[in-house]
Protein backbone atom coordinates (compact mmCIF):
# COMPACT_ATOMS: atom_id res chain seq x y z
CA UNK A 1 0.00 0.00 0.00
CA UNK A 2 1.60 3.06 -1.10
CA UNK A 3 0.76 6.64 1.00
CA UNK A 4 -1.32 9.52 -0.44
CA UNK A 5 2.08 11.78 0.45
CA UNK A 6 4.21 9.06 -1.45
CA UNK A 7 2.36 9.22 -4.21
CA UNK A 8 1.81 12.92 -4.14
CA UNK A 9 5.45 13.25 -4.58
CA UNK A 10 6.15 11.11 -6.83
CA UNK A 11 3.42 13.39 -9.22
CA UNK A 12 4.71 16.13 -8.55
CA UNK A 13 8.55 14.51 -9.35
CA UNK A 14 7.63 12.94 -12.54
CA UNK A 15 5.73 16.48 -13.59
CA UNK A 16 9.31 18.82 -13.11
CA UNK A 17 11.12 16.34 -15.11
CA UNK A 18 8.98 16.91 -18.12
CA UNK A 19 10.52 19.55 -21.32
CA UNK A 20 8.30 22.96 -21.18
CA UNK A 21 6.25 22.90 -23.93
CA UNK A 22 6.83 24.45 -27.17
CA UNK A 23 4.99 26.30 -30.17
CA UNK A 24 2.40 28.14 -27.44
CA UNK A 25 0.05 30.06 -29.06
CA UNK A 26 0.23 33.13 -26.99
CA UNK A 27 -3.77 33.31 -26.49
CA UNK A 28 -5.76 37.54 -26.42
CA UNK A 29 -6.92 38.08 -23.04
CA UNK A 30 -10.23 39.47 -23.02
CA UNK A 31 -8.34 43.20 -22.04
CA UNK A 32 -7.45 43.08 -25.44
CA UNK A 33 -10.43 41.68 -27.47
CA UNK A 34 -12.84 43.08 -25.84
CA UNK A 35 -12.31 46.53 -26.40
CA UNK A 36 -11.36 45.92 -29.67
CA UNK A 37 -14.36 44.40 -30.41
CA UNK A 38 -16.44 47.12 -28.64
CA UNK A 39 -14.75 49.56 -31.07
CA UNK A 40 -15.55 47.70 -34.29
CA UNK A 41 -19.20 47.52 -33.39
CA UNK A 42 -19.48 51.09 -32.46
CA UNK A 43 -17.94 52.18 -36.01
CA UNK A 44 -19.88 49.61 -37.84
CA UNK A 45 -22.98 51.27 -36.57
CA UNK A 46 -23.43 53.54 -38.95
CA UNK A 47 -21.48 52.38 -42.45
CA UNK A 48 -19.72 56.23 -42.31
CA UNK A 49 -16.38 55.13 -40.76
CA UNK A 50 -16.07 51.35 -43.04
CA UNK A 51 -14.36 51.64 -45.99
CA UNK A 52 -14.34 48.47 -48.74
CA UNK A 53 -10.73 47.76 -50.00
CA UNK A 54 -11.12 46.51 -53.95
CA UNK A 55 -9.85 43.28 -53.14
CA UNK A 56 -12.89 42.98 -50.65
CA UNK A 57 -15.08 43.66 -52.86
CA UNK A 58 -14.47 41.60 -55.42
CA UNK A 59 -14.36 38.75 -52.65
CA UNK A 60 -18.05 39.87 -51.88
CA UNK A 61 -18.92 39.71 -55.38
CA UNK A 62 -17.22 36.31 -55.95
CA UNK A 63 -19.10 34.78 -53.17
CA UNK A 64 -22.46 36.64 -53.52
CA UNK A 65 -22.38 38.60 -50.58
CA UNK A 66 -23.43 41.83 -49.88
CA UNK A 67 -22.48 45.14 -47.94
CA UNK A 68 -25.46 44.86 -45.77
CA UNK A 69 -24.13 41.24 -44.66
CA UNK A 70 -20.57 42.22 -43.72
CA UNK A 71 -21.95 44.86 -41.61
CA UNK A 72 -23.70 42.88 -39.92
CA UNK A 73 -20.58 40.54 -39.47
CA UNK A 74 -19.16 43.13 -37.64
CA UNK A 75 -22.11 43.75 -35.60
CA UNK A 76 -22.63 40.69 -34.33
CA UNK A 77 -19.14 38.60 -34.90
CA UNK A 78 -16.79 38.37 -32.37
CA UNK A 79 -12.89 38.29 -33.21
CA UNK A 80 -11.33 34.92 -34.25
CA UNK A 81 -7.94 34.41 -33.69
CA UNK A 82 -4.88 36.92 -32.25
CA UNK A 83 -4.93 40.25 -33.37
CA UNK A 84 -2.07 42.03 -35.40
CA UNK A 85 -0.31 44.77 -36.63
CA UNK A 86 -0.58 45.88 -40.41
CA UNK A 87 2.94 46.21 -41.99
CA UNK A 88 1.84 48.48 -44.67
CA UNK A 89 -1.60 50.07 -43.21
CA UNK A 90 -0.89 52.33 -39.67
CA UNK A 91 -3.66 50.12 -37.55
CA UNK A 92 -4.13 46.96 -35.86
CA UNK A 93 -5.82 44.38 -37.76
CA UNK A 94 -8.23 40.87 -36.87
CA UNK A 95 -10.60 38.63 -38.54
CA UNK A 96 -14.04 39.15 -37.64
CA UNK A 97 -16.54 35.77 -37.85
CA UNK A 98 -20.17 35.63 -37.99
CA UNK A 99 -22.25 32.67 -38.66
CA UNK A 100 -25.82 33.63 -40.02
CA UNK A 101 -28.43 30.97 -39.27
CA UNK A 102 -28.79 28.79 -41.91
CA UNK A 103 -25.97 29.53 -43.40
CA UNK A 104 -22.02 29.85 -43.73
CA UNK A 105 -19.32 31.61 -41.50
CA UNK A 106 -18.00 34.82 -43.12
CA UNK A 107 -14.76 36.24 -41.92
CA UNK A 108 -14.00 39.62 -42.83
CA UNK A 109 -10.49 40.48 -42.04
CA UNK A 110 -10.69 43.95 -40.64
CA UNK A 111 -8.02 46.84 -40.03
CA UNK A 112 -9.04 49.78 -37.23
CA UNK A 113 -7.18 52.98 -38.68
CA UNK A 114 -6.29 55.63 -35.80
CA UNK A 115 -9.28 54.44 -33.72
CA UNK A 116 -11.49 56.44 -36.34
CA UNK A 117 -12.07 53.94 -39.36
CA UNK A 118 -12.79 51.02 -40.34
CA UNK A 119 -10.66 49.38 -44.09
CA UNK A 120 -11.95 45.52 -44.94
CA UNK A 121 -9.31 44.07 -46.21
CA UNK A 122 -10.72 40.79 -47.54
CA UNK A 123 -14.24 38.74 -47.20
CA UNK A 124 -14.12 34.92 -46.92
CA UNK A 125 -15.93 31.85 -46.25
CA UNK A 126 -14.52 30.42 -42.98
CA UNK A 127 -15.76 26.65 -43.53
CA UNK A 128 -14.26 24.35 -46.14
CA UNK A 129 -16.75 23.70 -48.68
């Protein structure tokens, strides 16, 4: 019979000996999401501040989509994924992913410029299909 402290130690032994991991995903906190999500919604109110690149658009016209749906992507999608910085565009970019009933996700990768605008950079189906 071996004693709850024996084998308590030996857990606890066996555990230290282990390699740290690698390839961790560092993952958002919700400090940083969830402002930055606040602010997307509150610019996507009104379609003033969201400007369409051309590559976007011609994503949403591939795939049949229209304005009125990636708005409402950005309305009611919440961030997928770790946010980043733009190399060429001054503004911190993430993708954006909605799933409308009955249909499939849209992602709509989406650069905040200065806090005051909105650019979509590109429009995609998130599923594989």
């Amino acid at each position: 019979v071996i004693s709850l402290p024996a084998l308590l130690t030996y857990r606890y032994d066996r555990w230290m000996t282990r390699a740290p991991r690698r390839n961790i995903v560092p993952i958002p906190s919700a400090a940083i999401l969830g402002p930055m999500m606040r602010r997307i919604r509150e610019l996507a109110a009104t379609s003033d501040q969201v400007f369409f690149s051309p590559h976007a658009l011609a994503q949403m016209a591939k795939r049949g989509l229209t304005d009125v749906e990636v708005l409402r992507v950005l309305k009611l999608g919440e961030i997928s994924g770790v946010p980043w910085l733009e190399p060429k565009i001054p503004g911190r970019a993430c993708k954006v992913v909605f799933r409308p009933r009955g249909s499939r996700s849209i992602g709509v990768v989406t650069v905040i410029l200065d806090a005051e605008e909105l650019l979509l950079k590109t429009v995609e189906w998130e599923d594989e299909r």
